[in-house]
N, C-alpha and C. Protein backbone atom coordinates (compact mmCIF):
# COMPACT_ATOMS: atom_id res chain seq x y z
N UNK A 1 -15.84 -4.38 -21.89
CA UNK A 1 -15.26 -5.66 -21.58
C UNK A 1 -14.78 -6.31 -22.86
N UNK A 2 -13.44 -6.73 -22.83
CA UNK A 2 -13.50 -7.61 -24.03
C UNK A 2 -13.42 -8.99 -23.36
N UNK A 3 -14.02 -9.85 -24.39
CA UNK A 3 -14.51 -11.41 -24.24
C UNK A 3 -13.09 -11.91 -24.44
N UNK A 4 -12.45 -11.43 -25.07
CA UNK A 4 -11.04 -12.78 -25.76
C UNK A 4 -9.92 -12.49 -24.11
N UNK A 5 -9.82 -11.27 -24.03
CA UNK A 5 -9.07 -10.90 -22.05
C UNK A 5 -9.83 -11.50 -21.36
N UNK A 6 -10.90 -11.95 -21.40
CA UNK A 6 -12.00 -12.28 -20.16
C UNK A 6 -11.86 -14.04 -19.76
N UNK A 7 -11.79 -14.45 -20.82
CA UNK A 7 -11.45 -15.64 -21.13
C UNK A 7 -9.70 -16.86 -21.03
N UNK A 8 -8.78 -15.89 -20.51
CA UNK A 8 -7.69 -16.05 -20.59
C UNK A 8 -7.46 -16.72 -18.93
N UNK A 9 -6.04 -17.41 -18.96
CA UNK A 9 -6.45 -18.07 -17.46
C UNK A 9 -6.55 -17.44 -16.49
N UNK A 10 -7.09 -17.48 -15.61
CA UNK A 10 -7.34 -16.63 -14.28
C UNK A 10 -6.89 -17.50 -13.04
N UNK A 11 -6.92 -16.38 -12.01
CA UNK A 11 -5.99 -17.26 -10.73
C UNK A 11 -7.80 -17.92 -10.32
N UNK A 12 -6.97 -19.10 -9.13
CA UNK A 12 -8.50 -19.54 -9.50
C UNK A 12 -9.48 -19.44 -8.17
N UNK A 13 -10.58 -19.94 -8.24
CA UNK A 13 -11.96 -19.41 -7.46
C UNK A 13 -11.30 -19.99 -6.04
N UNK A 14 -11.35 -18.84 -5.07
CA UNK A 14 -11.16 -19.28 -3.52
C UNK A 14 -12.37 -20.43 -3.24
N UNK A 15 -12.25 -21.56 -2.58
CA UNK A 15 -13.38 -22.21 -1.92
C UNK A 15 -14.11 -21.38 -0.74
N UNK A 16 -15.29 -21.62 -0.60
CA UNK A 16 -16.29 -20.42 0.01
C UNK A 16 -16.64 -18.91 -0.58
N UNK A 17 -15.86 -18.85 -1.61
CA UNK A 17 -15.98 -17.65 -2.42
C UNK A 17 -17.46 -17.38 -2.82
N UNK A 18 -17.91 -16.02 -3.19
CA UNK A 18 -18.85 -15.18 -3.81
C UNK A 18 -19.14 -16.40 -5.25
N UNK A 19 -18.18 -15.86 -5.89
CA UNK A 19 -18.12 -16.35 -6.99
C UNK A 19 -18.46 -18.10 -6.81
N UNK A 20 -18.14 -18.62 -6.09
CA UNK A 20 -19.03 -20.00 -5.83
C UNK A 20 -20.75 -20.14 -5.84
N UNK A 21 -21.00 -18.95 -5.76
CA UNK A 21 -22.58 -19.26 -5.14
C UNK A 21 -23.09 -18.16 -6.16
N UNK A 22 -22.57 -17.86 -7.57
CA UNK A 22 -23.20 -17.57 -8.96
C UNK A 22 -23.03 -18.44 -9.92
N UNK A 23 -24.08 -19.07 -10.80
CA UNK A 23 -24.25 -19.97 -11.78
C UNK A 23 -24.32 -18.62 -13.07
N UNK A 24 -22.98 -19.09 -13.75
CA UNK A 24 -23.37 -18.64 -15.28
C UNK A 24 -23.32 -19.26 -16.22
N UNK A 25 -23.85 -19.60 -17.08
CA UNK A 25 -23.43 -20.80 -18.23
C UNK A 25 -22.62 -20.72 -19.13
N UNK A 26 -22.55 -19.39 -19.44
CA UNK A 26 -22.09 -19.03 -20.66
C UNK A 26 -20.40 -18.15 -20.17
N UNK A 27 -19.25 -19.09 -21.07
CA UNK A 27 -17.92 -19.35 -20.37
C UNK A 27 -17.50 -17.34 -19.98
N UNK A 28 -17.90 -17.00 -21.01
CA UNK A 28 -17.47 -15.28 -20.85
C UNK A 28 -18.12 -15.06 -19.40
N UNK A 29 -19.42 -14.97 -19.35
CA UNK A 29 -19.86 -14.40 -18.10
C UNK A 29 -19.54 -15.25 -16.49
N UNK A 30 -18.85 -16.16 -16.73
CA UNK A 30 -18.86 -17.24 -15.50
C UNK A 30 -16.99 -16.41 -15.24
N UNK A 31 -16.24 -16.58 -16.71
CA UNK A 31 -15.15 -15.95 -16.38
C UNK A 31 -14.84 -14.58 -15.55
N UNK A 32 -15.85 -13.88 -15.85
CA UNK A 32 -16.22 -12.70 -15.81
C UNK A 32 -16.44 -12.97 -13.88
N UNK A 33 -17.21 -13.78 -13.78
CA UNK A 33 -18.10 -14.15 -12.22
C UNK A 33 -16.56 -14.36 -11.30
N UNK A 34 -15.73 -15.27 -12.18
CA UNK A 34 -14.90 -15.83 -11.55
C UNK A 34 -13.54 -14.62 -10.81
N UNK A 35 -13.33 -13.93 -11.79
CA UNK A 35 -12.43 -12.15 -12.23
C UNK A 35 -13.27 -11.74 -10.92
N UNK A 36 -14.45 -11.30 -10.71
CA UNK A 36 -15.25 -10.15 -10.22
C UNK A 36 -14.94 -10.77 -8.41
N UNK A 37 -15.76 -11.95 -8.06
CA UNK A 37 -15.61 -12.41 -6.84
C UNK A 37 -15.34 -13.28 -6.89
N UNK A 38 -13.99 -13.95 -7.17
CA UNK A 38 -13.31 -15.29 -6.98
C UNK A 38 -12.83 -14.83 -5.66
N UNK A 39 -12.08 -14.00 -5.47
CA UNK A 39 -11.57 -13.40 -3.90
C UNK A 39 -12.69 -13.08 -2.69
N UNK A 40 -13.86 -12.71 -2.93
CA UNK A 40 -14.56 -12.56 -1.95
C UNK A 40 -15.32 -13.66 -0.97
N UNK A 41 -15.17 -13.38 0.05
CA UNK A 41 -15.54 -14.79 0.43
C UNK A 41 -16.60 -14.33 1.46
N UNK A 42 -17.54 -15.26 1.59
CA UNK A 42 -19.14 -15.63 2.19
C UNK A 42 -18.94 -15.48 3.44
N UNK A 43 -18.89 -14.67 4.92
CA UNK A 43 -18.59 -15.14 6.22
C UNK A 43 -20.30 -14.68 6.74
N UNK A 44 -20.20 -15.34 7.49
CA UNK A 44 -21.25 -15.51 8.61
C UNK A 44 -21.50 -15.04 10.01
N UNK A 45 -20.32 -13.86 10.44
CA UNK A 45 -20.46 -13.36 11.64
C UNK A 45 -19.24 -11.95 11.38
N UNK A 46 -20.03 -10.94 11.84
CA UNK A 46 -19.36 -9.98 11.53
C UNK A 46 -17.42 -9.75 12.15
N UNK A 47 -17.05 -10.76 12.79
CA UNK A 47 -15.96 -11.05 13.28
C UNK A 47 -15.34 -11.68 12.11
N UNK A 48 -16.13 -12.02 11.56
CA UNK A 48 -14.93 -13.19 10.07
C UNK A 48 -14.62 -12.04 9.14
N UNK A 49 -15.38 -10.70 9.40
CA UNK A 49 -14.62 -9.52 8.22
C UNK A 49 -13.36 -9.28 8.08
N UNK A 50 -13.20 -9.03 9.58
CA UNK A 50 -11.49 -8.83 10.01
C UNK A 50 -10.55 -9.50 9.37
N UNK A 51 -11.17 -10.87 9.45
CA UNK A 51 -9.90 -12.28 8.74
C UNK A 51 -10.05 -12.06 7.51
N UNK A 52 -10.46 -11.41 6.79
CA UNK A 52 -10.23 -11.81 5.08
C UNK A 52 -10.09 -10.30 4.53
N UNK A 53 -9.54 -9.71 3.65
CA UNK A 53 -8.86 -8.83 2.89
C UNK A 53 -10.61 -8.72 1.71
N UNK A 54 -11.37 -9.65 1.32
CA UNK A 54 -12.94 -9.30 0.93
C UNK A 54 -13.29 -10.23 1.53
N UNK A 55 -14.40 -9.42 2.06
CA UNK A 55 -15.37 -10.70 2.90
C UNK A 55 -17.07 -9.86 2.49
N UNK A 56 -18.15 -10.39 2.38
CA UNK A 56 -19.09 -10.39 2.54
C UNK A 56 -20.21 -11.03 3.97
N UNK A 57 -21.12 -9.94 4.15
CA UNK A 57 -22.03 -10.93 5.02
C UNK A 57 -23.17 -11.15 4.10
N UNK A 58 -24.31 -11.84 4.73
CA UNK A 58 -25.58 -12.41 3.75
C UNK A 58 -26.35 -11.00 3.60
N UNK A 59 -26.51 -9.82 4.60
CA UNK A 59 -26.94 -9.12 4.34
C UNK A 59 -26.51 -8.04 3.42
N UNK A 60 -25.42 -8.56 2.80
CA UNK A 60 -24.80 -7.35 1.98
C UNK A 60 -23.50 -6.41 2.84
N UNK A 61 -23.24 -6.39 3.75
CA UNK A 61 -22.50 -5.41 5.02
C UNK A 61 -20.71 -6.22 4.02
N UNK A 62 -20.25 -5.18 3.14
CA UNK A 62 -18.76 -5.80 3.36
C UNK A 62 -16.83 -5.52 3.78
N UNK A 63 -16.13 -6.22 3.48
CA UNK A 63 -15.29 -5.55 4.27
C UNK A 63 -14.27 -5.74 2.81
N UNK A 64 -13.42 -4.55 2.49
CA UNK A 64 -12.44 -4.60 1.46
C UNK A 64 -10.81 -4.09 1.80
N UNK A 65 -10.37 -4.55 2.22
CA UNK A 65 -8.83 -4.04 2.62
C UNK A 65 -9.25 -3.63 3.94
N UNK A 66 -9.40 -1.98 4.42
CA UNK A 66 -9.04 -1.37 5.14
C UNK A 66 -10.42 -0.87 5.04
N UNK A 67 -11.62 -0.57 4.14
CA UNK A 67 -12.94 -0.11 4.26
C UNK A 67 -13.83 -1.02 4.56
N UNK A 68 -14.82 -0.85 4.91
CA UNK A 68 -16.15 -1.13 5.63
C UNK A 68 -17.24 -0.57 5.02
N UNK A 69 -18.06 -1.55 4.47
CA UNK A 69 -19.36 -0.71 3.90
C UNK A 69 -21.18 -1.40 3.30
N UNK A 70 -22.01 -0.71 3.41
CA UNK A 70 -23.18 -1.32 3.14
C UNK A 70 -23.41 -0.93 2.18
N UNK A 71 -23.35 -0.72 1.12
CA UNK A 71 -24.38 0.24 0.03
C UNK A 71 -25.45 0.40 -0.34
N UNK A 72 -26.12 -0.95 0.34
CA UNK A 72 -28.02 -1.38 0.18
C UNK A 72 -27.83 -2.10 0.80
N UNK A 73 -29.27 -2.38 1.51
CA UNK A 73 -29.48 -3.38 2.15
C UNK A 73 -29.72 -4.77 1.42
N UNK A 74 -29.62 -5.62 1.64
CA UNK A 74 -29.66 -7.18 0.95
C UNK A 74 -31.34 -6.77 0.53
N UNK A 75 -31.24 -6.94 -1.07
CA UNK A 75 -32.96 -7.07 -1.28
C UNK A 75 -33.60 -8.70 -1.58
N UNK A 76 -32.64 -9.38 -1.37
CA UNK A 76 -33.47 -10.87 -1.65
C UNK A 76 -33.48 -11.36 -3.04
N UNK A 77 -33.03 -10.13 -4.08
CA UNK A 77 -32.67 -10.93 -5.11
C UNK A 77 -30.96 -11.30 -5.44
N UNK A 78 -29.91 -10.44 -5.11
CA UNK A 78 -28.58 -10.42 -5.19
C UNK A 78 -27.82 -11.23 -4.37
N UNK A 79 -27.37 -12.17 -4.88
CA UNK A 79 -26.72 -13.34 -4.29
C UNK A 79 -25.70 -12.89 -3.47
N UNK A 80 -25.52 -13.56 -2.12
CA UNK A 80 -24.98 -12.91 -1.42
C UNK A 80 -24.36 -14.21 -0.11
């Protein structure tokens, strides 16, 4: 990773986004938060996958373009 690219403007955080519901303090790693899941967004019923291009559920289950996938189950520490 370089810090000085990481730091440069970025498009910005969707409301309801992933990236909403991680606290980083430190501007590299929040930029970084913001880059990683500013696009992904939080839904609450496996019907809201369909509507969004990244979607997450709380249990981890997500949806990316055209794939579908779990890779672990939600362990209770990974914000989600």
């Amino acid at each position: 990773m370089h810090p000085r690219k990481a730091l440069r403007p970025a498009r910005p955080v969707k409301p309801g986004s992933l990236a909403e519901k991680i606290r980083a303090d430190h501007p590299v790693a929040a930029a970084v938060v913001s880059h990683l899941f500013g696009d992904w967004m939080c839904v609450e019923r496996m019907e809201d996958l369909a509507r969004r291009d990244f979607a997450i559920l709380a249990d981890g289950f997500v949806s990316r373009g055209v794939f579908a996938e779990r890779r672990r189950h939600y362990d209770g520490i990974v914000p989600c």
